[in-house]
C-alpha atoms as a PDB file:
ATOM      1  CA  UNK A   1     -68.865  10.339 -36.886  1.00  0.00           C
ATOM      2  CA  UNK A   2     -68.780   8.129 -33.505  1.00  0.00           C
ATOM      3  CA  UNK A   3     -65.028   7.911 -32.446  1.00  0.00           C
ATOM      4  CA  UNK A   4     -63.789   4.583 -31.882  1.00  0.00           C
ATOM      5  CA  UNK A   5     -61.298   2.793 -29.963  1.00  0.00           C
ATOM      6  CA  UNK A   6     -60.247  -1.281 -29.191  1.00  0.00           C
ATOM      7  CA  UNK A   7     -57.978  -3.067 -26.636  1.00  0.00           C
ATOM      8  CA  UNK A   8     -57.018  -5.782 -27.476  1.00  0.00           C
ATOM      9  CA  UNK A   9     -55.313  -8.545 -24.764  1.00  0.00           C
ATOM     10  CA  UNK A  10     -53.655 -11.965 -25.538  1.00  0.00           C
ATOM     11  CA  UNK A  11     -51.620 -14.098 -22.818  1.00  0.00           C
ATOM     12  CA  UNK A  12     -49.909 -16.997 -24.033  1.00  0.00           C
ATOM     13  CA  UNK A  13     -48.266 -17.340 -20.431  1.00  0.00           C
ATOM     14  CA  UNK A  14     -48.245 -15.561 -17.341  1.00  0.00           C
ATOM     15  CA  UNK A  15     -45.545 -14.476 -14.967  1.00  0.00           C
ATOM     16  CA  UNK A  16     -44.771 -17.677 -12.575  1.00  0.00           C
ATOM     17  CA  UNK A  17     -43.510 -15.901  -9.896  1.00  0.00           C
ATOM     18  CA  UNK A  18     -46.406 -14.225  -9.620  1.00  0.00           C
ATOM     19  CA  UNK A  19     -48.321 -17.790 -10.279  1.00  0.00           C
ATOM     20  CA  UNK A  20     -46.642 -19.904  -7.569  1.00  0.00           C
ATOM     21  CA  UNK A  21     -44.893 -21.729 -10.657  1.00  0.00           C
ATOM     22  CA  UNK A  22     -47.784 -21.546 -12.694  1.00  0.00           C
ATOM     23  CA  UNK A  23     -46.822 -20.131 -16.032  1.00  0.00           C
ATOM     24  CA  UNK A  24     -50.099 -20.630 -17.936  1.00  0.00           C
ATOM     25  CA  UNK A  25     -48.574 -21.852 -21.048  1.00  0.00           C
ATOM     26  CA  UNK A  26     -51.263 -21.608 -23.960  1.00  0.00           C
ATOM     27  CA  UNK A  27     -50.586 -22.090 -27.734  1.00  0.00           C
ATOM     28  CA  UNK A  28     -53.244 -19.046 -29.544  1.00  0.00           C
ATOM     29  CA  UNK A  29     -54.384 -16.318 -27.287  1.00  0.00           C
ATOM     30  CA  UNK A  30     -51.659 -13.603 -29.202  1.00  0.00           C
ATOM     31  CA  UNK A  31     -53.396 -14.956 -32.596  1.00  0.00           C
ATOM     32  CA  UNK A  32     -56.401 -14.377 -31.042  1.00  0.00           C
ATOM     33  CA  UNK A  33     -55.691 -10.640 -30.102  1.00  0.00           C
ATOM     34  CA  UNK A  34     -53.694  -9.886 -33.526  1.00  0.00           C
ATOM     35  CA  UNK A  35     -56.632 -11.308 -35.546  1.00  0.00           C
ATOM     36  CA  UNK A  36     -59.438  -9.134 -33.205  1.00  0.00           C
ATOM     37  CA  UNK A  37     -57.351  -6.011 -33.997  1.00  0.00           C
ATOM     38  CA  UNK A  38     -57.383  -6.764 -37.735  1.00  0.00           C
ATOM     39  CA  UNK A  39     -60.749  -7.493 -37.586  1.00  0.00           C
ATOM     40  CA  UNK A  40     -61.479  -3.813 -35.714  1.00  0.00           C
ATOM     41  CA  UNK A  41     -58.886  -1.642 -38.519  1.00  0.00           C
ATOM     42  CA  UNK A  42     -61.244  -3.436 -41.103  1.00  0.00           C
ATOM     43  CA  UNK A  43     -64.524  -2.270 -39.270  1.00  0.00           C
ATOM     44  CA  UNK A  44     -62.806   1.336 -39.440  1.00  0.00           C
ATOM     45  CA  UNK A  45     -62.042   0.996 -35.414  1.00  0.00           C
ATOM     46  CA  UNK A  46     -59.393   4.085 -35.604  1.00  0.00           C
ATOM     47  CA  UNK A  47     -57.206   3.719 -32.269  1.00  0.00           C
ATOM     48  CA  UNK A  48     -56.307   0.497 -31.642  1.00  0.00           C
ATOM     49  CA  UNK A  49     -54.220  -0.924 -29.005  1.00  0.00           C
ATOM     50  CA  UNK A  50     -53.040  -4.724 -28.157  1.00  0.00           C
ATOM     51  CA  UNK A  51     -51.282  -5.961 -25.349  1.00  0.00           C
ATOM     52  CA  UNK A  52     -49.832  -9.600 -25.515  1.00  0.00           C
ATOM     53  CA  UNK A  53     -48.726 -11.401 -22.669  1.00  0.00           C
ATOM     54  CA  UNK A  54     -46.341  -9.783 -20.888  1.00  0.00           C
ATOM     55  CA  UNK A  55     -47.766  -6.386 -21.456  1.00  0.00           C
ATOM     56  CA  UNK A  56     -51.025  -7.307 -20.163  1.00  0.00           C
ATOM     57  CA  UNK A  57     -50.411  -6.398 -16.413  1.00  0.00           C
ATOM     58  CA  UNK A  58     -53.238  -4.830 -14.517  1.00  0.00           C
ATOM     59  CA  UNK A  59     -51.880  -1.397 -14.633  1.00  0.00           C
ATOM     60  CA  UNK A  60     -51.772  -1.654 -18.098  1.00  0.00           C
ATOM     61  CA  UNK A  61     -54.954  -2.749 -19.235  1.00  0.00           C
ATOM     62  CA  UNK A  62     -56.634  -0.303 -16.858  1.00  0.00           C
ATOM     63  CA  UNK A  63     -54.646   2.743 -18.232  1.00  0.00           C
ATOM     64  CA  UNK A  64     -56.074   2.014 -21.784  1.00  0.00           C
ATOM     65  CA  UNK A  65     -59.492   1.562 -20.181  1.00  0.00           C
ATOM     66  CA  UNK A  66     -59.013   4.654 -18.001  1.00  0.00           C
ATOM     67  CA  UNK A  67     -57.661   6.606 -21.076  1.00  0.00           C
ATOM     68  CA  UNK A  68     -61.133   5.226 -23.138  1.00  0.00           C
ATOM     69  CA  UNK A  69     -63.404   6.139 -20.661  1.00  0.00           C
ATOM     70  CA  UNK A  70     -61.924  10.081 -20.703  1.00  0.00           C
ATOM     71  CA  UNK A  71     -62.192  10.467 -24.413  1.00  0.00           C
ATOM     72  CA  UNK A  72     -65.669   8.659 -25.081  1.00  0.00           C
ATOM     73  CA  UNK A  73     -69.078  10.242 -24.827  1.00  0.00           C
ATOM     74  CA  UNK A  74     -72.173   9.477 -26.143  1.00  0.00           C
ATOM     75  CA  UNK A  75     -72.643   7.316 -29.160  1.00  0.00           C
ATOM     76  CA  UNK A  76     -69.240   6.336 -28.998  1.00  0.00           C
ATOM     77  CA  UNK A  77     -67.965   2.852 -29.005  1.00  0.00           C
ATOM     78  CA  UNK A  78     -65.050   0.751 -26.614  1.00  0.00           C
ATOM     79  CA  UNK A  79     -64.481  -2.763 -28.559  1.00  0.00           C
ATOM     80  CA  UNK A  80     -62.574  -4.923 -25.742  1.00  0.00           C
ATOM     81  CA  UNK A  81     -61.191  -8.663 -26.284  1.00  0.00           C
ATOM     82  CA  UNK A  82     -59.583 -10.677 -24.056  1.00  0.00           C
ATOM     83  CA  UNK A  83     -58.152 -13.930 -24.669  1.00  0.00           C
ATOM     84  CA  UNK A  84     -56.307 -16.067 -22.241  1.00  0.00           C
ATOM     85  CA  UNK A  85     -56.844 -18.073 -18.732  1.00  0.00           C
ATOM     86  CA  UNK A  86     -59.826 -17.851 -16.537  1.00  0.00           C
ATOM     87  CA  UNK A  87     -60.126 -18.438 -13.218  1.00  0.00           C
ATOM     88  CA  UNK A  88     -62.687 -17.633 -10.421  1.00  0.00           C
ATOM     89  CA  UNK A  89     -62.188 -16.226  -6.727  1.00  0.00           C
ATOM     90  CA  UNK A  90     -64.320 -16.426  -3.796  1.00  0.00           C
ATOM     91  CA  UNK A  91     -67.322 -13.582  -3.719  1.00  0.00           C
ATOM     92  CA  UNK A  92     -67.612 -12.248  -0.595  1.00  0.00           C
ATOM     93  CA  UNK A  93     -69.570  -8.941  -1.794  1.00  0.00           C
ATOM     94  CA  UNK A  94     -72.651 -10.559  -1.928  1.00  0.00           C
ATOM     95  CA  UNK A  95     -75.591 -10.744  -2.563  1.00  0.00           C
ATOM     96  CA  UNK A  96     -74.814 -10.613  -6.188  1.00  0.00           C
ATOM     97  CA  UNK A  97     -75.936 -12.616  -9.299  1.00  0.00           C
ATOM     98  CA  UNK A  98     -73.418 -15.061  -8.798  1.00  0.00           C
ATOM     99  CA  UNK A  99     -75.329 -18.241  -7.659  1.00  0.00           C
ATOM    100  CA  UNK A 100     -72.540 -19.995  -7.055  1.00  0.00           C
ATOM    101  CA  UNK A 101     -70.761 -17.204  -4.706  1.00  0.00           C
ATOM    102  CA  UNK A 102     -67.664 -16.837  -6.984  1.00  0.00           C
ATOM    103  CA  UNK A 103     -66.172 -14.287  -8.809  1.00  0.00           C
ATOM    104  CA  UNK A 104     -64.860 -14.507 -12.609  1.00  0.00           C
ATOM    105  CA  UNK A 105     -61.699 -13.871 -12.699  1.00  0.00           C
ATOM    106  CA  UNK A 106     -58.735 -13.022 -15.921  1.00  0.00           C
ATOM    107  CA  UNK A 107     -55.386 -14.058 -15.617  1.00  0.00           C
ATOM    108  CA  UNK A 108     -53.174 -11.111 -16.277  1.00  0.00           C
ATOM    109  CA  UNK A 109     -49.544 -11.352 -16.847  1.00  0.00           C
ATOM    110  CA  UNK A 110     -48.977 -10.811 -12.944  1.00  0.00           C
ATOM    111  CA  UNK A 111     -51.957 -11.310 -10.950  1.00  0.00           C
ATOM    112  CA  UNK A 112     -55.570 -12.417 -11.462  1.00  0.00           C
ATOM    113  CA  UNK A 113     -58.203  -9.820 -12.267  1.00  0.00           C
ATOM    114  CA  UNK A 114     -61.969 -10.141 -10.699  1.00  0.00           C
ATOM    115  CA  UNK A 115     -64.945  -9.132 -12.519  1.00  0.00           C
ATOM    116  CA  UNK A 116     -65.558  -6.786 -10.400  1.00  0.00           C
ATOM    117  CA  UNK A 117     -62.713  -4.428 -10.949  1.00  0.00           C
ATOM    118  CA  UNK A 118     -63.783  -4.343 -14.600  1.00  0.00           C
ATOM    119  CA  UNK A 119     -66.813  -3.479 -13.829  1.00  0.00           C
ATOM    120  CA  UNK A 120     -65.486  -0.872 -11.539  1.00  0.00           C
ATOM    121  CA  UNK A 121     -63.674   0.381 -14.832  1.00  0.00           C
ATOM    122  CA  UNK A 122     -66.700   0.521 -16.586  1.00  0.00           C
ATOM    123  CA  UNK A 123     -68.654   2.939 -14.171  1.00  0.00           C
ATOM    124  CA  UNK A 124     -66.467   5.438 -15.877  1.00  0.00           C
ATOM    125  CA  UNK A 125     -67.673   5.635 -19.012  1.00  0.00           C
ATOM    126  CA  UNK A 126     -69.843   8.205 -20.175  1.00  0.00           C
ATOM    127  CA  UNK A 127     -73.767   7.523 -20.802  1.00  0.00           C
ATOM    128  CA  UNK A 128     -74.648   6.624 -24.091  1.00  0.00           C
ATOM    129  CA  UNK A 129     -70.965   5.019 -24.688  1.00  0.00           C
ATOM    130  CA  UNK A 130     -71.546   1.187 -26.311  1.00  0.00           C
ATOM    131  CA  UNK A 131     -68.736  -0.774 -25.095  1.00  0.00           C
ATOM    132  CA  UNK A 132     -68.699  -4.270 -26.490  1.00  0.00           C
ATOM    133  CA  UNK A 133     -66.595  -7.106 -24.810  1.00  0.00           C
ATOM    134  CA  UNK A 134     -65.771 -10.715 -26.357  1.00  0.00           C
ATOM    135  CA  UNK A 135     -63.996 -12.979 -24.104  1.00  0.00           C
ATOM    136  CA  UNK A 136     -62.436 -16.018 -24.889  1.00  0.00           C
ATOM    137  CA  UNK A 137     -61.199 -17.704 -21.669  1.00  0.00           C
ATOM    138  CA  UNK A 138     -62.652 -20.305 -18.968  1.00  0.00           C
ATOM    139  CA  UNK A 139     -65.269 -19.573 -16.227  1.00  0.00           C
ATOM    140  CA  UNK A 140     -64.421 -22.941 -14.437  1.00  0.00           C
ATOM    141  CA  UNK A 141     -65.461 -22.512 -10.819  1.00  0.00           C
ATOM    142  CA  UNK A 142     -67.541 -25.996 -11.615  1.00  0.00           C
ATOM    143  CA  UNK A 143     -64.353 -27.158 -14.060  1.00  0.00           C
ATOM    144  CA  UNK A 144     -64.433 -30.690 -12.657  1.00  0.00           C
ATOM    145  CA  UNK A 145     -67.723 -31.234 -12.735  1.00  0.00           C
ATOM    146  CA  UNK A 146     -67.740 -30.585 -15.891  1.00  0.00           C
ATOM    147  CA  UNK A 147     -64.684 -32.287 -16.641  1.00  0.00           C
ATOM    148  CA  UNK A 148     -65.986 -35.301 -15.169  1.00  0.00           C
ATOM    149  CA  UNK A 149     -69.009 -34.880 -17.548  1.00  0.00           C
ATOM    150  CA  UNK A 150     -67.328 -34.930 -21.150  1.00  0.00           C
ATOM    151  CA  UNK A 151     -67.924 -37.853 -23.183  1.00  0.00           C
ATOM    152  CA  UNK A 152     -65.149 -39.147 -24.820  1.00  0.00           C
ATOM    153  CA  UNK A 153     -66.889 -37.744 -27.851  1.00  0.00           C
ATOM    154  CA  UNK A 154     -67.012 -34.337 -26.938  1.00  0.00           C
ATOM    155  CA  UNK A 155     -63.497 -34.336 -25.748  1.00  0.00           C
ATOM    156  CA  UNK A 156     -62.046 -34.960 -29.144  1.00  0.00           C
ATOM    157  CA  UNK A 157     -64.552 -32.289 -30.824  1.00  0.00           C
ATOM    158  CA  UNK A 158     -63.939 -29.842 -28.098  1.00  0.00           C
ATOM    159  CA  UNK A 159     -60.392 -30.288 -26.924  1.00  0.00           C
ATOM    160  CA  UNK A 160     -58.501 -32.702 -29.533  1.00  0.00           C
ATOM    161  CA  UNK A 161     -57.898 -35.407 -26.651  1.00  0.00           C
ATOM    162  CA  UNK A 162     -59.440 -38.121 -25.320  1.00  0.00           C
ATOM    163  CA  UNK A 163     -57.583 -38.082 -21.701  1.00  0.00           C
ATOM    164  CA  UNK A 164     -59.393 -36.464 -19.452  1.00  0.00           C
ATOM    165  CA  UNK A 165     -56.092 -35.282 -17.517  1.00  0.00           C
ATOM    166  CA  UNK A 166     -54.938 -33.400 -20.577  1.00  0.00           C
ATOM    167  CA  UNK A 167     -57.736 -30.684 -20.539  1.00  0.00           C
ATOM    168  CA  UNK A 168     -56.349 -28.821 -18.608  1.00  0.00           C
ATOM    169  CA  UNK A 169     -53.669 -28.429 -21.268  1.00  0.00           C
ATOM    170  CA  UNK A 170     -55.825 -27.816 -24.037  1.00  0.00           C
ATOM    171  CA  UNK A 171     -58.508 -25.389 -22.497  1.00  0.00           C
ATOM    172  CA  UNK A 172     -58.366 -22.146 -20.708  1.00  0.00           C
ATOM    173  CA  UNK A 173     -58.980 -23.323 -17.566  1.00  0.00           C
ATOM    174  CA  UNK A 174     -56.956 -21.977 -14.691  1.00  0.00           C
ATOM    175  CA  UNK A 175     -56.084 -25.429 -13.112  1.00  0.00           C
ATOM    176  CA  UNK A 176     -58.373 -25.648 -10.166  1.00  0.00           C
ATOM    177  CA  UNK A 177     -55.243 -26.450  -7.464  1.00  0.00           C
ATOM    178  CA  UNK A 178     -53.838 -23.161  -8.511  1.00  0.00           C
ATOM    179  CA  UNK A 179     -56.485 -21.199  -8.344  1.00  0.00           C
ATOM    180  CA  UNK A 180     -57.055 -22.632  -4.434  1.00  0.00           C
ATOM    181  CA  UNK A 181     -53.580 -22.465  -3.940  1.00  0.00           C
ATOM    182  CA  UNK A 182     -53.381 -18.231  -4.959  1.00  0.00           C
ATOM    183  CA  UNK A 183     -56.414 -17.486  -3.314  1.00  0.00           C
ATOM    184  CA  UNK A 184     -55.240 -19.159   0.149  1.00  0.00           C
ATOM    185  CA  UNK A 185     -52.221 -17.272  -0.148  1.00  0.00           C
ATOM    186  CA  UNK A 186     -53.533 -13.944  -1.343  1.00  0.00           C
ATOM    187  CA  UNK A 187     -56.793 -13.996   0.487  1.00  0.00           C
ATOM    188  CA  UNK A 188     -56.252 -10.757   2.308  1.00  0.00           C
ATOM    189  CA  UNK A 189     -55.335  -8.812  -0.974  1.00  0.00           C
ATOM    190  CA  UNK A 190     -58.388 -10.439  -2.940  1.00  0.00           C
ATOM    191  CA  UNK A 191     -60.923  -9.850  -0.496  1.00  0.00           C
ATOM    192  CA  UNK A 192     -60.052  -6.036   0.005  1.00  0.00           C
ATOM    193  CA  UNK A 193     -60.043  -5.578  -3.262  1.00  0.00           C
ATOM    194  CA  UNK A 194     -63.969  -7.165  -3.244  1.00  0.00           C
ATOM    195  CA  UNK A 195     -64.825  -4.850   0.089  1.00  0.00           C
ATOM    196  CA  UNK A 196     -63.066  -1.835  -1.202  1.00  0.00           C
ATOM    197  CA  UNK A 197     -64.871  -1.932  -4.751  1.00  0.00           C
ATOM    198  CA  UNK A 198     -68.005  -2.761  -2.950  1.00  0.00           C
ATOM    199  CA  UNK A 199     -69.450  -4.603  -5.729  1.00  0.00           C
ATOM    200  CA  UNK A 200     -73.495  -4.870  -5.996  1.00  0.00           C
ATOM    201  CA  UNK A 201     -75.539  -5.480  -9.447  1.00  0.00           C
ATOM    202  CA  UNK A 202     -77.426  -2.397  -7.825  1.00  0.00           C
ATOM    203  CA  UNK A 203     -74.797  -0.215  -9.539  1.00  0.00           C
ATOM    204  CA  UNK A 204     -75.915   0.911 -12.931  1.00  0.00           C
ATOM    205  CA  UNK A 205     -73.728   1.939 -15.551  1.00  0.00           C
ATOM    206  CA  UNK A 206     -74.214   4.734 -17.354  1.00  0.00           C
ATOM    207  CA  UNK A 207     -73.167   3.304 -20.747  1.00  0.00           C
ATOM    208  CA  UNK A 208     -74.542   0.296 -22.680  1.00  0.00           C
ATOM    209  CA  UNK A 209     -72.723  -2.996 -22.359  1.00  0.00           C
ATOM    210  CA  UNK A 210     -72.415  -6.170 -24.244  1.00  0.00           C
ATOM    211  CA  UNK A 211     -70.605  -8.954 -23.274  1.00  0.00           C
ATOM    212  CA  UNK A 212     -70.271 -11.889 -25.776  1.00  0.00           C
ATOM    213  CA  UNK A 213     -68.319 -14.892 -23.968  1.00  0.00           C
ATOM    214  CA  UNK A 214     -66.499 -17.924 -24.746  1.00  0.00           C
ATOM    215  CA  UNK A 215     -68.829 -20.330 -22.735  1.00  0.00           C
ATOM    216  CA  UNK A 216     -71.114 -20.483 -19.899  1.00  0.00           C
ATOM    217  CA  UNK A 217     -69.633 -19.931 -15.868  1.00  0.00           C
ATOM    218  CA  UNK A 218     -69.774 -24.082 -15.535  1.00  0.00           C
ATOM    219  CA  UNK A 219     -67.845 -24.306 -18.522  1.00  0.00           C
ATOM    220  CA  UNK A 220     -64.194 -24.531 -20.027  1.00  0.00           C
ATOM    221  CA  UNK A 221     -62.821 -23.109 -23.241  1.00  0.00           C
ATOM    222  CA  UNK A 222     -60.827 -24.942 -25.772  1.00  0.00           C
ATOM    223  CA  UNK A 223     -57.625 -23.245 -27.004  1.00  0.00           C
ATOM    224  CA  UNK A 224     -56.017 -24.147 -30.395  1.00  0.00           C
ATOM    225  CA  UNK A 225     -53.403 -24.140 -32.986  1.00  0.00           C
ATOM    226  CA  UNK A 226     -54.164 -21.010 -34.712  1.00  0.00           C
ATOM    227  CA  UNK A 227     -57.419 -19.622 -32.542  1.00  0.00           C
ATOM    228  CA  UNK A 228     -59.104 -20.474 -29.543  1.00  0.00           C
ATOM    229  CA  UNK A 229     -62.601 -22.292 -30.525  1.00  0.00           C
ATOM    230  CA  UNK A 230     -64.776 -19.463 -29.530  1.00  0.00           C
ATOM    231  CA  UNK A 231     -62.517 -17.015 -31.519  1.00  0.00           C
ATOM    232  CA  UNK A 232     -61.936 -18.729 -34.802  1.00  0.00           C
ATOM    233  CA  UNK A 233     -65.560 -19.723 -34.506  1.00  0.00           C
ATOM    234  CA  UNK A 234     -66.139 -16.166 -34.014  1.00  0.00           C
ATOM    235  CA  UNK A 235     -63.809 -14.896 -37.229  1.00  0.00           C
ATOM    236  CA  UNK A 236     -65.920 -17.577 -39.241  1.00  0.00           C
ATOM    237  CA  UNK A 237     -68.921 -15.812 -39.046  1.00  0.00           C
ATOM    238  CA  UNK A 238     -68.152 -12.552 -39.371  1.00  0.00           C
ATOM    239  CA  UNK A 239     -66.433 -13.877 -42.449  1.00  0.00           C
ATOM    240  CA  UNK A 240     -65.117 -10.618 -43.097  1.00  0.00           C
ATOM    241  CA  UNK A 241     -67.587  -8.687 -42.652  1.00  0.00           C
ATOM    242  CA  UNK A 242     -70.098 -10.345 -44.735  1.00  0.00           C
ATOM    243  CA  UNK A 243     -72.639 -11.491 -41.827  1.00  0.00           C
ATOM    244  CA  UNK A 244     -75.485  -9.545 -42.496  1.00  0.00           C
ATOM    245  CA  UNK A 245     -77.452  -9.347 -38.985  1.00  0.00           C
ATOM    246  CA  UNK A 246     -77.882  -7.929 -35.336  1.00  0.00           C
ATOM    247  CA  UNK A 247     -75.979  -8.796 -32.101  1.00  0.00           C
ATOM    248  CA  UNK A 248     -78.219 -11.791 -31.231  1.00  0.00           C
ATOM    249  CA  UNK A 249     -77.994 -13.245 -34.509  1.00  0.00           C
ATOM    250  CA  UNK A 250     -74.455 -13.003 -34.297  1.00  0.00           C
ATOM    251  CA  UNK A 251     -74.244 -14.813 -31.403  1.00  0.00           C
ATOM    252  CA  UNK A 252     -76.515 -17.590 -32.072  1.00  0.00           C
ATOM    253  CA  UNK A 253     -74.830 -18.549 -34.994  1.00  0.00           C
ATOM    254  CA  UNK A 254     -71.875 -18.671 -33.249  1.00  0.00           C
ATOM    255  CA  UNK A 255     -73.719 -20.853 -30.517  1.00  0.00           C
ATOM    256  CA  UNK A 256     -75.085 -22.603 -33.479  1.00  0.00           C
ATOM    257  CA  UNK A 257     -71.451 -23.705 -34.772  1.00  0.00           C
ATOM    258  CA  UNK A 258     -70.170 -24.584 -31.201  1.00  0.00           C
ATOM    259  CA  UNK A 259     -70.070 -28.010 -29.441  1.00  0.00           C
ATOM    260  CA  UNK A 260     -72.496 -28.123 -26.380  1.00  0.00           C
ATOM    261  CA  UNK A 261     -70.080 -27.787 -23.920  1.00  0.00           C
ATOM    262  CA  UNK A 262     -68.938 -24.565 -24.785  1.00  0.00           C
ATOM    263  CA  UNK A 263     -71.972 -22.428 -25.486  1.00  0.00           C
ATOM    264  CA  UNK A 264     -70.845 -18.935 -25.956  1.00  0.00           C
ATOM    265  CA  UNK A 265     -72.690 -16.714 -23.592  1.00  0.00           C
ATOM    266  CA  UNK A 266     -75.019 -13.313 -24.441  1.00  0.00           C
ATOM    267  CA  UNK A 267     -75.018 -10.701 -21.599  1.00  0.00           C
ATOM    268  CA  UNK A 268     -76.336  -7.189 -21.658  1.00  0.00           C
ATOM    269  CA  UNK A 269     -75.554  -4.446 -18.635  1.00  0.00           C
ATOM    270  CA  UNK A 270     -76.106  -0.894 -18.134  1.00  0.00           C
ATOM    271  CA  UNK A 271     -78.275   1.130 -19.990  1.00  0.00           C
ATOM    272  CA  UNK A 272     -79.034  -1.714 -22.731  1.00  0.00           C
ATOM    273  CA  UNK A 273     -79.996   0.198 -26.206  1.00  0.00           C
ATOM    274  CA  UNK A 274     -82.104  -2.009 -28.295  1.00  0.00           C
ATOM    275  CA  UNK A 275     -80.633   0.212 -31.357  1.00  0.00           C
ATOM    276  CA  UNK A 276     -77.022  -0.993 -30.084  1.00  0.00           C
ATOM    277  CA  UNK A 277     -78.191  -4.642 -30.396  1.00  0.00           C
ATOM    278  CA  UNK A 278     -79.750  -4.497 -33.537  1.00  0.00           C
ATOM    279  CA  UNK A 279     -77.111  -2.638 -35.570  1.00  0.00           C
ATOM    280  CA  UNK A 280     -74.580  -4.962 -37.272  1.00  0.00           C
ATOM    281  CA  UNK A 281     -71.785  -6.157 -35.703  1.00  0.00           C
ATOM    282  CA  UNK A 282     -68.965  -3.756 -34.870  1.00  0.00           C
ATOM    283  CA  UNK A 283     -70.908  -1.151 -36.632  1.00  0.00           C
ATOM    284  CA  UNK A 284     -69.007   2.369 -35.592  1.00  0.00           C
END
C-alpha cells in the first residue's frame, strides 16, 4: 500500500514583531487545520502532522516537507493545507506566469513565505509522488480593486459586512499597507531569496501536483466563525467521504457552492497523472 503523510498549518495570528505591529488576528484558520487533519485520519492518511500558529515558522514547515520528500517515492501521496493570511511580494525572477509580476506569498508565524520557495520544496520529491495542496488564504495583489468592486450584496454573502473598511477584518487578506510596508523594509532579504532560488516555470517537477485554492490571484478569502468559506465549503462536500467523483468534480462543486468573488482555483504542475485526477478525492 502507498504510504501517506499530511501537514497540516493554521495561523490565527502571526508574530508582530516580525509584522511591524501586524499581528494578523483571524478567528478559524486552527479549525481549519484540526478539521483537515480529521478529515486525512478518516481517509486512512497514517502520519499526520499540524502546526498552528505559532509553530508554523518557516523552518518548521520546511522540515516536515523536507522530512516528506525523503520518505516518499513513487505512488506515494503528500496531502498539504494551509490556512491563514496571504499576501504577495514583488517578482523579480521573471519571466514567469505571473502576469501581474508578483509573487504569492503565506504568512508564517515570523516572516512571509513566497511561492517560490515552496516550489523549491517541491523539486524534492520523488517522481511519481502525488502531492495535493488546498489553500485557504488571500492572493490579493489586486485586493482593492477588488474591494472597490463588491456590491453591497456580495459583501454580506461573502464577508458578513456591509462596510467596505471592515474586509480586511473578515478576509484573509494581508492588508495591502503592510504588505508595502515589509517589503520596503525587507527588500534585500526578499529579493535574494527570488535570485538565489532562481525561480522559472521551466523547472519541472518530478512528482505530480495539485493545487486546489481558496480563490483566484485578484481575489480575497472570507474567514469565519467556525471555518474559513473555502474550507467549510470544502468539508461540505466531501461530506464525509460520501462525494462520489474525481478531482475536477470536486472542485467544481465546490466552485459551484461559492459566491463569485471567491472562485476556488484548479491548478495542476509537474508531471500531471490523469489517473491522479480521476481517482476520488484523498484516495491513498
Amino acid at each position: 500500500m502507498a504510504q501517506s503523510m499530511s501537514i497540516h498549518i493554521g495561523l490565527n495570528k502571526v508574530d508582530p514583531t516580525k509584522y511591524g505591529g501586524w499581528d494578523g488576528k483571524l478567528i478559524a484558520c486552527e479549525n481549519d487545520a484540526r478539521d483537515m487533519e480529521q478529515l486525512a485520519k478518516q481517509a486512512g492518511f497514517k502520519d499526520q502532522t499540524t502546526l498552528l500558529t505559532a509553530e508554523a515558522t518557516v523552518s518548521n514547515v520546511n522540515a516536515e516537507l523536507r522530512k516528506a520528500a525523503r520518505l516518499l517515492t513513487s505512488g506515494d501521496i503528500l496531502l498539504f493545507t494551509y490556512s491563514g493570511h496571504g499576501g504577495q511580494v514583488p517578482d523579480i525572477n521573471g519571466p514567469e506566469d505571473e502576469p501581474d509580476r508578483l509573487d504569492e506569498t503565506m504568512c508564517f508565524f515570523d516572516r512571509e513565505y513566497i511561492d517560490d520557495e515552496l516550489y523549491k520544496e517541491l523539486e524534492a520529491f520523488a517522481e511519481g509522488v502525488r502531492i495535493l495542496a488546498f489553500l485557504d488564504s488571500c492572493h490579493s495583489g489586486t485586493g482593492l480593486r477588488v474591494r472597490q468592486l463588491l456590491t453591497p450584496e456580495a459583501m454580506e454573502e461573502q464577508f458578513q459586512t456591509t462596510d467596505p473598511t471592515q474586509i480586511e477584518t473578515t478576509s484573509r487578506l494581508m492588508p495591502l499597507d503592510k504588505q508595502d510596508e515589509l517589503y520596503q523594509r525587507d527588500k534585500d532579504f526578499f529579493d535574494a531569496i527570488q535570485r538565489d532560488l532562481d525561480a522559472r516555470d521551466s523547472r519541472e517537477l518530478g512528482a505530480s501536483a495539485l493545487l486546489i485554492s481558496a480563490c483566484q490571484d485578484n481575489q480575497l478569502a472570507a474567514d469565519g466563525l467556525r471555518n474559513g468559506l473555502f474550507t467549510g465549503t470544502l468539508l461540505q462536500v466531501w461530506n464525509g467521504g460520501k462525494f462520489p467523483g474525481g478531482y475536477r468534480a470536486f472542485h467544481r462543486e465546490i466552485l459551484r457552492q461559492m459566491p463569485a468573488n471567491q472562485s476556488p482555483n484548479f491548478f495542476v504542475t509537474g508531471r500531471p497523472s490523469n489517473r491522479f485526477l480521476r481517482q476520488r478525492p484523498f484516495t491513498i
